[in-house]
Protein backbone atom coordinates (compact mmCIF):
# COMPACT_ATOMS: atom_id res chain seq x y z
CA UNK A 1 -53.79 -180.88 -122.90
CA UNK A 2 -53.29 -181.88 -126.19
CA UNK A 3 -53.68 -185.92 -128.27
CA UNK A 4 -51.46 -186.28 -130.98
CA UNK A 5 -52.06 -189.47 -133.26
CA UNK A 6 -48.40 -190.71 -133.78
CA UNK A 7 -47.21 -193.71 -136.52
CA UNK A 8 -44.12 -194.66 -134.34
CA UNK A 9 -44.69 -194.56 -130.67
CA UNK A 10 -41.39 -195.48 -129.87
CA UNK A 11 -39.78 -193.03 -131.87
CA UNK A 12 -42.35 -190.25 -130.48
CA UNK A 13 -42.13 -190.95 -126.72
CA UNK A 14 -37.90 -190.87 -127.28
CA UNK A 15 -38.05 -187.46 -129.02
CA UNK A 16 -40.44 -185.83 -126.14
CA UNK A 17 -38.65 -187.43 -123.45
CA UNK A 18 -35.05 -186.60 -125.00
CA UNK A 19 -35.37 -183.58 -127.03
CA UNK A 20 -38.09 -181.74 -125.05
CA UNK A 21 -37.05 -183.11 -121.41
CA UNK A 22 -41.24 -184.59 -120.81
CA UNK A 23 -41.69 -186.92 -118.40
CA UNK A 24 -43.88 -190.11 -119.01
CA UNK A 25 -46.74 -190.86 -116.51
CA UNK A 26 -48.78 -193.25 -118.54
CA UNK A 27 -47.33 -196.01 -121.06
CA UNK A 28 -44.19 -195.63 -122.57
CA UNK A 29 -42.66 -197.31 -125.82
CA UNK A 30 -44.15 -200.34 -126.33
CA UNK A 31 -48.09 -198.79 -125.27
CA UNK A 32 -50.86 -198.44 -127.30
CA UNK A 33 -51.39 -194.71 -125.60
CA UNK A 34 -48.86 -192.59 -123.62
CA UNK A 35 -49.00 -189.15 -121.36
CA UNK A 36 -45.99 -187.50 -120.81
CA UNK A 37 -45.69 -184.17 -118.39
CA UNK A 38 -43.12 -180.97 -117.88
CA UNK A 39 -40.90 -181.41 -114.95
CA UNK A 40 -43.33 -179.43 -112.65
CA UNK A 41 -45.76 -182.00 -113.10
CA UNK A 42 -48.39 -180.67 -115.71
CA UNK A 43 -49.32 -183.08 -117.72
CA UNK A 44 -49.59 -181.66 -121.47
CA UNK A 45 -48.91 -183.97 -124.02
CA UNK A 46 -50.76 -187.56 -124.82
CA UNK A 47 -49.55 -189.96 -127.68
CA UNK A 48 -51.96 -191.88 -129.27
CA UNK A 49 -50.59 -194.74 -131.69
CA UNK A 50 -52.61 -194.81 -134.48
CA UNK A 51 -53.23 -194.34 -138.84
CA UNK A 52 -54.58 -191.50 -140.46
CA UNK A 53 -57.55 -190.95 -141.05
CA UNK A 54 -60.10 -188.24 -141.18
CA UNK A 55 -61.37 -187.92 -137.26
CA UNK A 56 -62.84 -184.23 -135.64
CA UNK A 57 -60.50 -182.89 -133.58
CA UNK A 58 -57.31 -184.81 -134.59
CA UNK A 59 -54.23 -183.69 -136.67
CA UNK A 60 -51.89 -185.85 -137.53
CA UNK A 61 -48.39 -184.36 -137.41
CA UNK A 62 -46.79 -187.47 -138.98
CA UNK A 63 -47.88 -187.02 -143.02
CA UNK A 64 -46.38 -183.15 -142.33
């Protein structure tokens, strides 16, 4: 499983959901932290709305 620290949750959950066919299972949108899964029901993916900043173990895809 993997966090990703997103700018734009609502932009982020739409592009998993749409482009990559994910499934949410925890927030959505308008949350402050979402989990999305593959159709087979792993989950593999969690959104975490948030700024950059220097943290161990985070990369922030959204300066890139």
């Amino acid at each position: 499983m993997v966090t990703l620290l997103v700018a734009n949750m609502e932009a982020s959950v739409r592009f998993y959901e749409d482009v990559l066919g994910l499934e949410i299972t925890y927030g959505g949108e308008g949350s402050y932290f979402t989990s999305l899964r593959t159709k087979d029901g792993d989950t593999i993916l969690n959104l975490e709305h948030g700024k950059a900043g220097i943290q161990w173990g985070v990369v922030d895809f959204s300066r890139f």
